[in-house]
Protein backbone atom coordinates (compact mmCIF):
# COMPACT_ATOMS: atom_id res chain seq x y z
CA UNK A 1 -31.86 -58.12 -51.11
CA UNK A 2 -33.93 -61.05 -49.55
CA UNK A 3 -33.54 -59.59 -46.19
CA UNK A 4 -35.06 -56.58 -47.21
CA UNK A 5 -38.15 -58.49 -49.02
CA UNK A 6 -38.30 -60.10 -45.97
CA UNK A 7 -38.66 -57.01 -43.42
CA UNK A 8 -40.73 -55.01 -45.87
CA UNK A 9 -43.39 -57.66 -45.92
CA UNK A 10 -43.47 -57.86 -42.48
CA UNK A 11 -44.04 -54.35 -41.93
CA UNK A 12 -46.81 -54.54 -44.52
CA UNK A 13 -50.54 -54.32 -43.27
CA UNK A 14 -52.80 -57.29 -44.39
CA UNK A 15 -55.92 -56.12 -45.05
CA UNK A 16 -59.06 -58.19 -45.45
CA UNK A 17 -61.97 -58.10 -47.81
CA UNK A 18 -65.22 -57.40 -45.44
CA UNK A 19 -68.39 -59.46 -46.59
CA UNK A 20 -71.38 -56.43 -47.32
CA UNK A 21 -74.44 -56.94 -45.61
CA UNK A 22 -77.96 -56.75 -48.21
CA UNK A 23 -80.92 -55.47 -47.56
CA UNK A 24 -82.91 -56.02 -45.93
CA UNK A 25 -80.82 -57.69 -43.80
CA UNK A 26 -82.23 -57.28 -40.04
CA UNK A 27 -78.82 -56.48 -38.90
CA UNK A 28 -78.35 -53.39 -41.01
CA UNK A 29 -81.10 -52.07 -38.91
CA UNK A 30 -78.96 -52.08 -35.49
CA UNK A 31 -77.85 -49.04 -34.11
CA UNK A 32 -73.91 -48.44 -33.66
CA UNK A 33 -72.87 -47.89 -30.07
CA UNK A 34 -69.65 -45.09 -29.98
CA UNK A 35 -66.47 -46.32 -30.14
CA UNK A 36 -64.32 -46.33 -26.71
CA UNK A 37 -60.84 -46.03 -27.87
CA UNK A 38 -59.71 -45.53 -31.21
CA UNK A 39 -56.89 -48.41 -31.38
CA UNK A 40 -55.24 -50.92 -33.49
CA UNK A 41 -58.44 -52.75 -33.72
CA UNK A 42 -60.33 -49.84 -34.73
CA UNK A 43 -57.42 -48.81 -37.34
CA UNK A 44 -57.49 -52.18 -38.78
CA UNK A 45 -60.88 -52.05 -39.13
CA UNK A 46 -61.09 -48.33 -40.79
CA UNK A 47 -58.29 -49.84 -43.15
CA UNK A 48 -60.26 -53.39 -43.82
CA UNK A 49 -63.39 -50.69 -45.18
CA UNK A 50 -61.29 -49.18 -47.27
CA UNK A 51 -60.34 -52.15 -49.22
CA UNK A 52 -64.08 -53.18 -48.67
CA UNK A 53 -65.19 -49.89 -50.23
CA UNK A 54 -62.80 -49.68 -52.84
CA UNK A 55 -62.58 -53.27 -54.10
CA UNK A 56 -66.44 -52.97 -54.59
CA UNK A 57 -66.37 -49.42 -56.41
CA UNK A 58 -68.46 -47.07 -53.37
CA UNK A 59 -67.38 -43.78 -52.44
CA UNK A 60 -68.45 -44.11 -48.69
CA UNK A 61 -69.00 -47.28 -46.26
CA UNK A 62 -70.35 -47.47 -42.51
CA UNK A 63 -69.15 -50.29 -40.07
CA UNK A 64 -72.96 -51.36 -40.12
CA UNK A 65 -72.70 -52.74 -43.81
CA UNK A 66 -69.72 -55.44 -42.22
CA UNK A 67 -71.26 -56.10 -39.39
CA UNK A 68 -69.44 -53.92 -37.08
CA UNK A 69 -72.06 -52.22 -34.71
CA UNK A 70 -69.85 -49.53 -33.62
CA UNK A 71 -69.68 -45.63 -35.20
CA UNK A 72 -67.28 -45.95 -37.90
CA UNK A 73 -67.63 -44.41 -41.29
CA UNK A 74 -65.07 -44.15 -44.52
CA UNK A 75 -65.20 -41.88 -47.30
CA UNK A 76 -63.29 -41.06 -50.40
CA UNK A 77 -65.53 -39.46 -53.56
CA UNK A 78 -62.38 -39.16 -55.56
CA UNK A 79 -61.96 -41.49 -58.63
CA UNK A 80 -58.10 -41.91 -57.88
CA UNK A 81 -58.67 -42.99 -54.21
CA UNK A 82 -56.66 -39.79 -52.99
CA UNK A 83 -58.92 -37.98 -50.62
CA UNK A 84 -59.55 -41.05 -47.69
CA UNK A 85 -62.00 -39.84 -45.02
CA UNK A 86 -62.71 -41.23 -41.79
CA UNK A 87 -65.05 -40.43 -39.13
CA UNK A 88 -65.13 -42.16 -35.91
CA UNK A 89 -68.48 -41.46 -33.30
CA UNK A 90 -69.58 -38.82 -36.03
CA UNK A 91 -72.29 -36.80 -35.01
CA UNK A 92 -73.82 -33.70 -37.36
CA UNK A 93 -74.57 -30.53 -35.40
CA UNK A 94 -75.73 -28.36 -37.71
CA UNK A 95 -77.95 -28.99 -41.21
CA UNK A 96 -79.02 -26.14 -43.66
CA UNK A 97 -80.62 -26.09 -46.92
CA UNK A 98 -82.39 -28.99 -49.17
CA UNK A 99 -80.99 -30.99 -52.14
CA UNK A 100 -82.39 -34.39 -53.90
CA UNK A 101 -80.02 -36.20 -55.08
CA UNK A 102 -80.01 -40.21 -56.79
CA UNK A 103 -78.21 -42.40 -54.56
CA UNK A 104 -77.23 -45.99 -54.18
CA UNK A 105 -75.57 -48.12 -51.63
CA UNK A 106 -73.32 -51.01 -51.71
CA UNK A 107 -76.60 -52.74 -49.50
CA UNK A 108 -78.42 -52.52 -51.88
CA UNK A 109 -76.76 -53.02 -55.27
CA UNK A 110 -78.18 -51.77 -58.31
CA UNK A 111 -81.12 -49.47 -56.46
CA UNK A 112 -80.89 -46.22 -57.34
CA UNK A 113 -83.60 -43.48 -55.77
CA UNK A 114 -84.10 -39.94 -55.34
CA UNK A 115 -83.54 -38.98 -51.47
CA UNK A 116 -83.91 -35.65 -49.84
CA UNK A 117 -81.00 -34.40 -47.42
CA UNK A 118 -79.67 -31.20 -46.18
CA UNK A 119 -77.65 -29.34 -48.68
CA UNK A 120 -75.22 -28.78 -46.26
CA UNK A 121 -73.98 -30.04 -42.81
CA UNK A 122 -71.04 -29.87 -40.07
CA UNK A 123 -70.36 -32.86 -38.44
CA UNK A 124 -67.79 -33.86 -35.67
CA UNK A 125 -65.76 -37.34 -35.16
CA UNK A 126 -62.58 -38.26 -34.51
CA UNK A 127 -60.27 -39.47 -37.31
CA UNK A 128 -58.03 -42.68 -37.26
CA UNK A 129 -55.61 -41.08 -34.56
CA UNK A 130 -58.54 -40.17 -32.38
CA UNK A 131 -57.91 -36.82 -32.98
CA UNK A 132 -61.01 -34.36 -32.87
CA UNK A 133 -61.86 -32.56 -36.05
CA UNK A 134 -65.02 -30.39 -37.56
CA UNK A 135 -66.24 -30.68 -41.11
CA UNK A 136 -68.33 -28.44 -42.94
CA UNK A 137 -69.66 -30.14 -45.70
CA UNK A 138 -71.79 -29.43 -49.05
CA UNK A 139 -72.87 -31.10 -52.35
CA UNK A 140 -72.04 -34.77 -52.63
CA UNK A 141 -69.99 -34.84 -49.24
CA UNK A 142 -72.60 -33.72 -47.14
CA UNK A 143 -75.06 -36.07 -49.29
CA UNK A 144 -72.66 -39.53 -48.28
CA UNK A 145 -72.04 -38.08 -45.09
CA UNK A 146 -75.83 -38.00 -44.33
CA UNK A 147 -76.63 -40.93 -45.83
CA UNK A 148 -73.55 -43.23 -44.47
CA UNK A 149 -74.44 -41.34 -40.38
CA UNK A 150 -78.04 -42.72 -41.36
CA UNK A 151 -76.77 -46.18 -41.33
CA UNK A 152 -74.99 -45.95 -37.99
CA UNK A 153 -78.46 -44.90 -36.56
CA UNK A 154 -79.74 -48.22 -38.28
CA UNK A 155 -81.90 -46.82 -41.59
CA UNK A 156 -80.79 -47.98 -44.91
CA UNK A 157 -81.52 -44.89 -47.89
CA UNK A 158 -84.72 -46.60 -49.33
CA UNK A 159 -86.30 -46.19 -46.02
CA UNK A 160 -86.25 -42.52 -46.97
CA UNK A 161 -88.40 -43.51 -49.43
CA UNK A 162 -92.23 -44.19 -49.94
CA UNK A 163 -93.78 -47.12 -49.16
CA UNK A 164 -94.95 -47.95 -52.63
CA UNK A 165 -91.19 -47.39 -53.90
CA UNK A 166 -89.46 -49.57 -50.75
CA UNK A 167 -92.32 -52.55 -51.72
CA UNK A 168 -91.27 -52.20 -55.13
CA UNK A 169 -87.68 -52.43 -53.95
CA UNK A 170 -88.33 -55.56 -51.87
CA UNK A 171 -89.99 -57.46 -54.97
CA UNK A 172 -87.37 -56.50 -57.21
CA UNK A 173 -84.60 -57.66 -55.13
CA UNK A 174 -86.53 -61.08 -54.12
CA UNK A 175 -86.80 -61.64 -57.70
CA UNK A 176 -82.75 -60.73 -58.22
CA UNK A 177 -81.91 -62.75 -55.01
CA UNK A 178 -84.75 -66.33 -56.63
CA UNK A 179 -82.44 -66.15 -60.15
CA UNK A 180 -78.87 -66.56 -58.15
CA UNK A 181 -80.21 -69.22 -55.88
């Protein structure tokens, strides 16, 4: 029996927790360059933003908020953890309709704001294989999928907002950041 301990744990990935940039940290405003070749690095790193993303209760997470200045984006909206998404050099190539929705962001913890998106979008990447795929998305998909491709390009969701509201923002999290110091 310890042999098999032994070669199980072996085989087992470590994973790592990734530290979550805050706004408005400057380097959540760099733009992701496209990943070369989907690899081991790049599969350790998709798995590494999963237990990011999960461990701190967000349904999506884009290698931007760890630091990672490449196109790489995870998903899962499902309370169980059983739909895992992952989009590599996403791009959307087609938008249609308008929806607000309330979001948030693990950047910017305890913010919540109205944003308009499209209702619906189709975007292309690569998953973790580097295998091509097409999704059509709507509702709350096509919402984090918007709004996690928006980091890649270097814009953080209160940007979407107006100035008054990103100032107020700003205070309020100068304030939070003055009573932990």
């Amino acid at each position: 029996m310890k042999n098999r301990r032994r070669i199980r744990r072996r085989k087992e990935k470590i994973m790592a927790l990734l530290n979550i940039l805050q706004y408005p940290d400057e380097r959540l405003h760099t733009v992701a360059k496209p990943v070369e070749q989907v690899d081991e690095r790049i599969r350790k790193l998709v798995a590494d933003m999963f237990e990011t993303m999960y461990e701190s209760r967000g349904i999506g997470l884009a290698a931007t908020q760890v630091d990672v200045h490449e196109r790489v984006v995870v998903m899962d909206l499902t309370e169980d953890r059983s739909e895992p998404r992952v989009f590599i050099n996403p791009v959307i190539v087609e938008k249609d309709g308008e929806t607000t929705y309330e979001e948030g962001c693990l950047s910017v913890p305890g913010i919540y704001d109205a944003v308009t998106r499209a209702e619906r979008v189709k975007v292309e990447a690569l998953n973790e294989k580097g295998e091509k795929f097409t999704l059509e998305a709507d509702g709350l998909l096509a919402i984090c999928v918007q709004h996690e491709l928006d980091h890649l390009m270097g814009i953080v969701f209160v940007e979407r907002l107006s100035q008054l509201k990103q100032g107020r923002i700003k205070t309020k999290l100068k304030k939070r950041q003055k009573h932990t110091i």
